[in-house]
PDB file of N, CA and C in Angstrom:
ATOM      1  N   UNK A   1     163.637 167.545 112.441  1.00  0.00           N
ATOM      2  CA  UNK A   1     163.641 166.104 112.485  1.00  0.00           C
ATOM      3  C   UNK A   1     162.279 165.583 112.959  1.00  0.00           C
ATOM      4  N   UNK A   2     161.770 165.984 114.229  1.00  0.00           N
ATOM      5  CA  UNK A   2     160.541 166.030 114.104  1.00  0.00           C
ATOM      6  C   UNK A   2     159.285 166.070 113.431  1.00  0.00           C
ATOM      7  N   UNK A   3     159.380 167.246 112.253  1.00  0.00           N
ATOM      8  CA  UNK A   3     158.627 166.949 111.067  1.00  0.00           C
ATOM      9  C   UNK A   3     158.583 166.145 110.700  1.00  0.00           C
ATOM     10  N   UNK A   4     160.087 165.319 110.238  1.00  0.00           N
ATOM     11  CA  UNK A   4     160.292 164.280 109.131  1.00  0.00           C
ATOM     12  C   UNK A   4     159.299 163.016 109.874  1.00  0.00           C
ATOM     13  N   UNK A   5     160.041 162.580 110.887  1.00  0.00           N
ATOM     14  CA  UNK A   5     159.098 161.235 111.398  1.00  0.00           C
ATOM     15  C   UNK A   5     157.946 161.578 111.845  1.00  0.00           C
ATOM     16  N   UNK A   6     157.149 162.704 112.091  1.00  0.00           N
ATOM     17  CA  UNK A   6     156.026 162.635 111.888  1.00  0.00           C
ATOM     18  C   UNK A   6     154.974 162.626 110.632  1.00  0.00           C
ATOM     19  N   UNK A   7     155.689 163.161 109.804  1.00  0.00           N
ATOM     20  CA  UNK A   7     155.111 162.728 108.419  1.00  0.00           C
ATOM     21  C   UNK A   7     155.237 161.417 107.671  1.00  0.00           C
ATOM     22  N   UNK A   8     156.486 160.503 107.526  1.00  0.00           N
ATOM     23  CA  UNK A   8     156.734 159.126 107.835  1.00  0.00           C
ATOM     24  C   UNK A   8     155.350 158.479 108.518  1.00  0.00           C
ATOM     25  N   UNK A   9     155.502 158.905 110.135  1.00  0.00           N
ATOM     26  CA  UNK A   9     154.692 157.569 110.850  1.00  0.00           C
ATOM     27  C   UNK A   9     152.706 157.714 110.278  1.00  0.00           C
ATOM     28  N   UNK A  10     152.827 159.303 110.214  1.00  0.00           N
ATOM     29  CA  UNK A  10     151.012 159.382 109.947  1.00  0.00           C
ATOM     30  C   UNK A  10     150.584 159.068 108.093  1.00  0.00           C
ATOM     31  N   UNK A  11     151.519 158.887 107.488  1.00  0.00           N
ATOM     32  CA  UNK A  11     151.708 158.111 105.958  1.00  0.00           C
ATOM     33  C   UNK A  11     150.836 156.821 106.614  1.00  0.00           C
ATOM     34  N   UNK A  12     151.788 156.163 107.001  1.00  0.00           N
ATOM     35  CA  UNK A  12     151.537 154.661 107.795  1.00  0.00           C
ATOM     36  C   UNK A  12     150.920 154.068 108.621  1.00  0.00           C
ATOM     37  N   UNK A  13     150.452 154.814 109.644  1.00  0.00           N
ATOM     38  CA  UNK A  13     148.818 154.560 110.735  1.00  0.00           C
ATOM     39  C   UNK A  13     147.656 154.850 110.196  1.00  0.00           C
ATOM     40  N   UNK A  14     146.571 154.028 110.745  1.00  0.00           N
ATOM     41  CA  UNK A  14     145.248 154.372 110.314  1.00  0.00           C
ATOM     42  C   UNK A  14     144.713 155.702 111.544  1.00  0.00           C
ATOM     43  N   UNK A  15     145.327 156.169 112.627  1.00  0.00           N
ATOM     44  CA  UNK A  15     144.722 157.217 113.167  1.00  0.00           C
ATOM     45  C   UNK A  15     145.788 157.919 113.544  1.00  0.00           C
ATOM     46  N   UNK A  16     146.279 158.885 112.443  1.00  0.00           N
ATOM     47  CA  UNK A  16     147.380 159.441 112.437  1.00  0.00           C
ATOM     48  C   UNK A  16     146.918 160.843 113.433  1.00  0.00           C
ATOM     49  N   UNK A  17     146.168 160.976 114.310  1.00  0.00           N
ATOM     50  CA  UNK A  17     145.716 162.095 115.326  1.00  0.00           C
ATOM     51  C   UNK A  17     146.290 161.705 116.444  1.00  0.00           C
ATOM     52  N   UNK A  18     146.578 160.539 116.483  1.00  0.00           N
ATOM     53  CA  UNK A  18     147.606 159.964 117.970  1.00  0.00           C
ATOM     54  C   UNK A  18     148.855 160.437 117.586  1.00  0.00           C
ATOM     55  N   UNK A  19     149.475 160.550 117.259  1.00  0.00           N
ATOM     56  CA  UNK A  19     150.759 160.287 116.641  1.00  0.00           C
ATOM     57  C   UNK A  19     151.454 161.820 117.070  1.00  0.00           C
ATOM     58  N   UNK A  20     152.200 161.394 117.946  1.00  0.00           N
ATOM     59  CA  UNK A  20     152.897 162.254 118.500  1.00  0.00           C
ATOM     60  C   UNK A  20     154.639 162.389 118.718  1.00  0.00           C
ATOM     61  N   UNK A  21     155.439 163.311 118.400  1.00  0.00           N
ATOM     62  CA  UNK A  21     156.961 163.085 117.940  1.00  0.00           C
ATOM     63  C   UNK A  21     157.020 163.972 119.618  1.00  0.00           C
ATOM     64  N   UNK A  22     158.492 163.683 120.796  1.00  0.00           N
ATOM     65  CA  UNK A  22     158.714 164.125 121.552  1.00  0.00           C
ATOM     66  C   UNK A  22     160.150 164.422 121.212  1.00  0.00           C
ATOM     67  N   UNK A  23     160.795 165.829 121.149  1.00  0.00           N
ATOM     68  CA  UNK A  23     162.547 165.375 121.142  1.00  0.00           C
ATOM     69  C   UNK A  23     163.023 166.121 122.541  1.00  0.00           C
ATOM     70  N   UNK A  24     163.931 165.605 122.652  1.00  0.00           N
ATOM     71  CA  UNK A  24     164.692 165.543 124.068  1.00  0.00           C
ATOM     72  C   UNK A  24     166.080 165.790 123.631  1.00  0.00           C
ATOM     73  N   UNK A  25     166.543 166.724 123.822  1.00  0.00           N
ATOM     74  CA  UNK A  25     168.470 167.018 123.111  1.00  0.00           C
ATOM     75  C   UNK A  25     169.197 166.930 124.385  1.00  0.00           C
ATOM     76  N   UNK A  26     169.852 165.488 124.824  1.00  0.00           N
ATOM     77  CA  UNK A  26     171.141 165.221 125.909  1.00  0.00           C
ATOM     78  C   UNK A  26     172.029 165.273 125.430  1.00  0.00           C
ATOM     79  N   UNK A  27     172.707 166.260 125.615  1.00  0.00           N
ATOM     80  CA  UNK A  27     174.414 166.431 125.241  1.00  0.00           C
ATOM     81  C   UNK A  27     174.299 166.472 123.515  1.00  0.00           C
ATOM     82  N   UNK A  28     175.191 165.611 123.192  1.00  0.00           N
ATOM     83  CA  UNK A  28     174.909 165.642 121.665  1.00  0.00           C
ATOM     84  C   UNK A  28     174.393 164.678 121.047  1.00  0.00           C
ATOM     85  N   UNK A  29     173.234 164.012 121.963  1.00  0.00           N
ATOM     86  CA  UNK A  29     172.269 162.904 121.152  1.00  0.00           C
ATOM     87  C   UNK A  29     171.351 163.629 121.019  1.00  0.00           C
ATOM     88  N   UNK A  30     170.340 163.403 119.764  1.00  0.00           N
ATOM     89  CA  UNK A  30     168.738 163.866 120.033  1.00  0.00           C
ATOM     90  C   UNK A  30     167.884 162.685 120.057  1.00  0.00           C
ATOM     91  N   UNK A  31     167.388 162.623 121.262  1.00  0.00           N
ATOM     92  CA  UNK A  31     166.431 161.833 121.291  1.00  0.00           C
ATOM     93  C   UNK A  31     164.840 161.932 120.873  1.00  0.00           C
ATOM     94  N   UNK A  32     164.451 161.289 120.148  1.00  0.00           N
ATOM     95  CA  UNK A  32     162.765 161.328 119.250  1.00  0.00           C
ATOM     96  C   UNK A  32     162.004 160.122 120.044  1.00  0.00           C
ATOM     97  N   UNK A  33     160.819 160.165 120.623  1.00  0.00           N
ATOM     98  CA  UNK A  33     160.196 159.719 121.502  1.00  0.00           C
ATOM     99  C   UNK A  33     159.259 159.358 120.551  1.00  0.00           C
ATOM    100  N   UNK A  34     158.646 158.672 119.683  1.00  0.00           N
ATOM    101  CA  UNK A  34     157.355 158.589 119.308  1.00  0.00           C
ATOM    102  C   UNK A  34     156.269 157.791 120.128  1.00  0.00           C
ATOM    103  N   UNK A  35     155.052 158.425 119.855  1.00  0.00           N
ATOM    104  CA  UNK A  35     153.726 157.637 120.458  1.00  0.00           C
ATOM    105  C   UNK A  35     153.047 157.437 119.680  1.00  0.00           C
ATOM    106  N   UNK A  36     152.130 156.451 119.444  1.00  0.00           N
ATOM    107  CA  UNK A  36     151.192 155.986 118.818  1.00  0.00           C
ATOM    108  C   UNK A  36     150.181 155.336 119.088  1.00  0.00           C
ATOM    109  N   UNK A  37     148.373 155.381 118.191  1.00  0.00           N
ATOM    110  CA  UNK A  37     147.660 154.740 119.560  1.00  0.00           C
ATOM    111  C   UNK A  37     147.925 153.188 119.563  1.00  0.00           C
ATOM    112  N   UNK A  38     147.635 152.537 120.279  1.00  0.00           N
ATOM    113  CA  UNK A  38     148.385 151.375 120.104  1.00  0.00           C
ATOM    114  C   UNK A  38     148.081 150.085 119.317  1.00  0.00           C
ATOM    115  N   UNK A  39     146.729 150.497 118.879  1.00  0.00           N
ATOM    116  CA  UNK A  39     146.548 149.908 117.721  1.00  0.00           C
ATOM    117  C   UNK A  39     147.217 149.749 115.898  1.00  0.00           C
ATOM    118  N   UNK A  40     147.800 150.676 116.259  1.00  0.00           N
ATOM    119  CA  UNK A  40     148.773 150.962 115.261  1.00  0.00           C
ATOM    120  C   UNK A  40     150.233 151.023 115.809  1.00  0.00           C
ATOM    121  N   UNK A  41     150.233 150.482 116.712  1.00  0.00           N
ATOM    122  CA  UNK A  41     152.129 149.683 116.601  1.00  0.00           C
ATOM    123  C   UNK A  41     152.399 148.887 115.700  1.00  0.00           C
ATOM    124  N   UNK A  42     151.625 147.924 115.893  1.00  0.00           N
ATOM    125  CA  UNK A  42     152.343 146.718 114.992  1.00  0.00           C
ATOM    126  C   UNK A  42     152.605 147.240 113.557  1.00  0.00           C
ATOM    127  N   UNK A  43     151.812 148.130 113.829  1.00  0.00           N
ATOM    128  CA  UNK A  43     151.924 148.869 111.576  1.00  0.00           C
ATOM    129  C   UNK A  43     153.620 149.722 111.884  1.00  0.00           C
ATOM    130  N   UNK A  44     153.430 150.398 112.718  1.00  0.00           N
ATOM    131  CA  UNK A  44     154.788 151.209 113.157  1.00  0.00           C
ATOM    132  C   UNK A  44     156.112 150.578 112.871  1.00  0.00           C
ATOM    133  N   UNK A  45     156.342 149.400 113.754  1.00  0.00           N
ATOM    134  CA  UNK A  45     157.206 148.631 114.316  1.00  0.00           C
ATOM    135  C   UNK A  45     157.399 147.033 112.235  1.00  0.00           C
ATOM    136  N   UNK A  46     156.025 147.089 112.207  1.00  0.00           N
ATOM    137  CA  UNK A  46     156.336 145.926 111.021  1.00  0.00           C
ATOM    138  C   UNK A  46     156.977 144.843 111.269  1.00  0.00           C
ATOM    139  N   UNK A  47     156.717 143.598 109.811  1.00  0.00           N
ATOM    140  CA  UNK A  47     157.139 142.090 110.400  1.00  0.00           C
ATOM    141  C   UNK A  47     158.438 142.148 110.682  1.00  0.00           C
ATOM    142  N   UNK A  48     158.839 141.578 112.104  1.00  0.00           N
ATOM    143  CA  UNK A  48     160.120 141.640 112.481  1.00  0.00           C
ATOM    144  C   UNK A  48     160.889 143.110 112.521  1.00  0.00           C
ATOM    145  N   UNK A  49     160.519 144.214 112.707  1.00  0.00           N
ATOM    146  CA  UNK A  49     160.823 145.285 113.200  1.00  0.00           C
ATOM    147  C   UNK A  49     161.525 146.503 111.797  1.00  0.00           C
ATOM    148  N   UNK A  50     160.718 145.602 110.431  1.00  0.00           N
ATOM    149  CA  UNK A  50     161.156 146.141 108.915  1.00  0.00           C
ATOM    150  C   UNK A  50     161.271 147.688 109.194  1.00  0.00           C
ATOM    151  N   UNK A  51     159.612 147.840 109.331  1.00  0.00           N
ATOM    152  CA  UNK A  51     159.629 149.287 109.178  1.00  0.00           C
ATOM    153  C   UNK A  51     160.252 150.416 110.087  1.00  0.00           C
ATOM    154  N   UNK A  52     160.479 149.985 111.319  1.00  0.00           N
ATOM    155  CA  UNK A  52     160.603 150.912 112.616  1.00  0.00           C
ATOM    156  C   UNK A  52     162.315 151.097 112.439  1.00  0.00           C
ATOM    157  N   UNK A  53     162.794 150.005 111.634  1.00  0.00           N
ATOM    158  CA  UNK A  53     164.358 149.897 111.359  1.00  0.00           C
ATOM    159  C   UNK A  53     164.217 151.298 109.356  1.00  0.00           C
ATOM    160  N   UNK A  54     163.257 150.931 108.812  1.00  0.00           N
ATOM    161  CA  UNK A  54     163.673 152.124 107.637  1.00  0.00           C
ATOM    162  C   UNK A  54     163.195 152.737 107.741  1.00  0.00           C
ATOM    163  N   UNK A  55     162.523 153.484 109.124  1.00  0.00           N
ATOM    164  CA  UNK A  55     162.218 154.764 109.829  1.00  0.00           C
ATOM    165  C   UNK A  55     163.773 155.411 110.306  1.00  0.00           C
ATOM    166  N   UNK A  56     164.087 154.656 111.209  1.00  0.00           N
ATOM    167  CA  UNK A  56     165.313 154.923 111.646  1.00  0.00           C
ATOM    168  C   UNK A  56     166.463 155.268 110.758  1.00  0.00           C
ATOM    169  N   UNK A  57     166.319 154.835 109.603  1.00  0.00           N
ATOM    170  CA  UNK A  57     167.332 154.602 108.216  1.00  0.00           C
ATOM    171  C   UNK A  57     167.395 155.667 107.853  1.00  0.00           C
ATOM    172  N   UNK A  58     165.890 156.097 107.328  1.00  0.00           N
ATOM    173  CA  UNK A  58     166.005 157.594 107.057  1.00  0.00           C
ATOM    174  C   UNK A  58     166.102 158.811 107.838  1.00  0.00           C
ATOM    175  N   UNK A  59     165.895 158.539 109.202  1.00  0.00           N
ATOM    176  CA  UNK A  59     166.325 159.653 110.258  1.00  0.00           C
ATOM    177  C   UNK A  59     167.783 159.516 110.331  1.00  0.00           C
ATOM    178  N   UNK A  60     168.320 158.893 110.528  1.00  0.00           N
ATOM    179  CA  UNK A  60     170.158 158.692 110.560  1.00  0.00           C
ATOM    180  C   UNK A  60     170.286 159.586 109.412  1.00  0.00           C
ATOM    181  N   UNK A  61     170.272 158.817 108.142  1.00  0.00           N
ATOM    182  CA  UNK A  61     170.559 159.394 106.355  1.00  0.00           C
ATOM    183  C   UNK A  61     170.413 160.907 106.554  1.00  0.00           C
ATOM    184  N   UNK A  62     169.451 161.612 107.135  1.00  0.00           N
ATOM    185  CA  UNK A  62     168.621 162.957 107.609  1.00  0.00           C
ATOM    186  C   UNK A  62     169.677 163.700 108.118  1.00  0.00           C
ATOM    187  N   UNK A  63     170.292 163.088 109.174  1.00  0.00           N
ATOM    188  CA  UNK A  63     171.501 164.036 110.139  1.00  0.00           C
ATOM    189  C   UNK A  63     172.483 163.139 110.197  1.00  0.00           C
ATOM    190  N   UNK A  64     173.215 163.255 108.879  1.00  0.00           N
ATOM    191  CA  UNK A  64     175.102 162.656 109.545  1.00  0.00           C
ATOM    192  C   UNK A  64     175.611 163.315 110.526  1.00  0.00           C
ATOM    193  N   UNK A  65     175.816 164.563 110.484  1.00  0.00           N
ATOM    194  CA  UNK A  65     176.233 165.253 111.718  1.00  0.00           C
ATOM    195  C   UNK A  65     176.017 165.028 113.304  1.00  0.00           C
ATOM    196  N   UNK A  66     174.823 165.032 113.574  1.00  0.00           N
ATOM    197  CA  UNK A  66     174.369 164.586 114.980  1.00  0.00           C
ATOM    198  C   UNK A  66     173.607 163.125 114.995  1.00  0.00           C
ATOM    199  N   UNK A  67     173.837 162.846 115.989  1.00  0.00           N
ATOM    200  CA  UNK A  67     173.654 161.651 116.374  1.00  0.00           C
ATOM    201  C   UNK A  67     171.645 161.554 116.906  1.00  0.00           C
ATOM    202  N   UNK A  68     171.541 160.504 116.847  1.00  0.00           N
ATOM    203  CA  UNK A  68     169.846 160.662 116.655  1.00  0.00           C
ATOM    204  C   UNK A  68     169.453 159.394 116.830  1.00  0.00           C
ATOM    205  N   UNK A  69     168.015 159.051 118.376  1.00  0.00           N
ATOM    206  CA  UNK A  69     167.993 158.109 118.484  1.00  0.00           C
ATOM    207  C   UNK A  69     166.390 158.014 118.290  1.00  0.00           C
ATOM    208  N   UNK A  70     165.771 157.524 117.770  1.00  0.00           N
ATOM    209  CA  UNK A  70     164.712 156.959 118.092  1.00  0.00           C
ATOM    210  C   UNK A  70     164.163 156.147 118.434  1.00  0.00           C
ATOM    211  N   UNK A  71     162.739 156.032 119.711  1.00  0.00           N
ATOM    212  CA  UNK A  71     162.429 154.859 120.514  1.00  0.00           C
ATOM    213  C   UNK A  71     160.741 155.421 120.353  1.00  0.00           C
ATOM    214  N   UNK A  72     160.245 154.108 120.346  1.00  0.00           N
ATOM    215  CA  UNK A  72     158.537 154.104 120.256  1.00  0.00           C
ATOM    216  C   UNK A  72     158.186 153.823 121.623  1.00  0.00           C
ATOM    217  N   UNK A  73     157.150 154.932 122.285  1.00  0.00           N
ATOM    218  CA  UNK A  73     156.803 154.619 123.549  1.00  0.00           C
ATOM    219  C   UNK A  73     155.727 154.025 123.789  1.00  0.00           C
ATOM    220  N   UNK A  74     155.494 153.342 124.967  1.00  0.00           N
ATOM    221  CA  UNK A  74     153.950 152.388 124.998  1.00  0.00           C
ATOM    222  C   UNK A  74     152.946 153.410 125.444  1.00  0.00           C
TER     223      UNK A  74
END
């Protein structure tokens, strides 16, 4: 899963060398931590939160089975 949104987010930033995926497995969530430099949030995140929501779209679609959260860190 990791792969996936890291190939996703560095498609989409102009300095895809920041771009870092963290996962964290609590119980039966996996949590995906992304970082980015922060000049490239707003590209991340998109108008009104488009893209950071059909990031998420396709990580869900990715694992019906487990549950999967992703959050962009500052």
């Amino acid at each position: 899963m990791k792969a996936l949104v890291e190939h996703i987010v560095k498609a989409i930033v102009d300095q895809p060398d920041f771009v870092q995926v963290e996962e964290v497995e609590e119980g039966q969530t996996l949590n995906l931590r992304l970082t980015v430099h922060p000049e490239d949030m707003g590209k991340v995140i998109g108008k009104q939160g488009r893209t950071v929501k059909a990031i998420r779209s396709v990580v869900y679609a990715a694992t019906p089975s487990q549950r999967v959260r992703l959050d962009i860190v500052d």
